[in-house]
Protein backbone atom coordinates (compact mmCIF):
# COMPACT_ATOMS: atom_id res chain seq x y z
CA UNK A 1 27.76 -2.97 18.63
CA UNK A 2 25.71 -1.31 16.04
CA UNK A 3 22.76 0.91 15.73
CA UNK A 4 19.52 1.17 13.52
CA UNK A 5 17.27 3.87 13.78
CA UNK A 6 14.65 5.06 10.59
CA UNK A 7 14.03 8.89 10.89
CA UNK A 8 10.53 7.55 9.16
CA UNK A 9 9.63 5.30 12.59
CA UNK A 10 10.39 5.10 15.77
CA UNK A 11 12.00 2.24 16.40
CA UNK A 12 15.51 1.35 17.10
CA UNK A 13 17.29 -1.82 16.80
CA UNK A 14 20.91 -2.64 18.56
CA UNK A 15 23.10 -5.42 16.96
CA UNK A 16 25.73 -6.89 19.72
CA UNK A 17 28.84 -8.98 18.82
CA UNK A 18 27.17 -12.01 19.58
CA UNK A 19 25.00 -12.25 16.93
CA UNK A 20 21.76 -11.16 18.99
CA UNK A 21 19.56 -7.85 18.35
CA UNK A 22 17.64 -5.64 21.00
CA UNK A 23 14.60 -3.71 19.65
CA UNK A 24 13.42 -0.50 21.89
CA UNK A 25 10.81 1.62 20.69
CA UNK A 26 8.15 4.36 22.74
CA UNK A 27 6.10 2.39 24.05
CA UNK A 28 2.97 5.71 23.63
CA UNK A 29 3.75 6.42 20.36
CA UNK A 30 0.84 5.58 18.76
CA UNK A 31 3.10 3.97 15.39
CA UNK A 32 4.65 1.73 17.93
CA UNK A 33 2.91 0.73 20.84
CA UNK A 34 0.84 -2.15 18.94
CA UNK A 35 4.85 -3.51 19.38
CA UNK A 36 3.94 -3.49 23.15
CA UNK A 37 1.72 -6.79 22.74
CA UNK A 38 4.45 -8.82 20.68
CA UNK A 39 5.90 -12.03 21.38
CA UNK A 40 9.61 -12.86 20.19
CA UNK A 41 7.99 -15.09 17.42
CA UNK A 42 6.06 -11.99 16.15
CA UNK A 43 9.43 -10.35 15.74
CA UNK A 44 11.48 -13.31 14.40
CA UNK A 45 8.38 -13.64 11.86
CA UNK A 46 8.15 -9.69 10.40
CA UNK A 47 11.85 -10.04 10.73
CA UNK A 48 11.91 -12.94 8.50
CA UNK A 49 8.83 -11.60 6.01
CA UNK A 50 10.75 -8.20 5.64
CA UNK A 51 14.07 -10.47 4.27
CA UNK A 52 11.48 -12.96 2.62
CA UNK A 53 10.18 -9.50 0.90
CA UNK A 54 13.01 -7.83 0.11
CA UNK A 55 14.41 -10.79 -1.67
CA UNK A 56 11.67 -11.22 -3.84
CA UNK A 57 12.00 -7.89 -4.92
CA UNK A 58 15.95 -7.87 -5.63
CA UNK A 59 14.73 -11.17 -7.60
CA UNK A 60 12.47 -9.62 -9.67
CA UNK A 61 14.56 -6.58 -9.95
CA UNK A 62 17.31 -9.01 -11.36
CA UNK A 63 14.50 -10.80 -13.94
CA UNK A 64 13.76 -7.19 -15.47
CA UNK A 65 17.11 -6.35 -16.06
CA UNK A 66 17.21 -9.27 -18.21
């Protein structure tokens, strides 16, 4: 099992060996408790924007090196 944690929010993020994730985060800090109202399918979509983002950036990272 890993850990994620970003000294810039308070969130962290657990990886187990099975391939799933658990999220925790404080649920009165004012950056995170708007998490206290999400679904799974909010995660599994910012989760999939964030890699849909970051690809288009390594993309046109790539392009400009060209």
């Amino acid at each position: 099992m890993s850990t994620y944690h970003s000294p810039d929010f308070p969130l962290h993020v657990e990886e187990h060996g099975d391939g799933t994730f658990t999220i925790h985060w404080d649920e009165h800090d004012p950056a995170t408790s708007p998490l206290n109202s999400w679904a799974e399918e909010d995660f599994l979509r910012a989760i999939t924007q964030g890699i849909e983002d970051e690809i288009f950036i390594l993309e046109e990272e790539k392009c400009a090196r060209k």
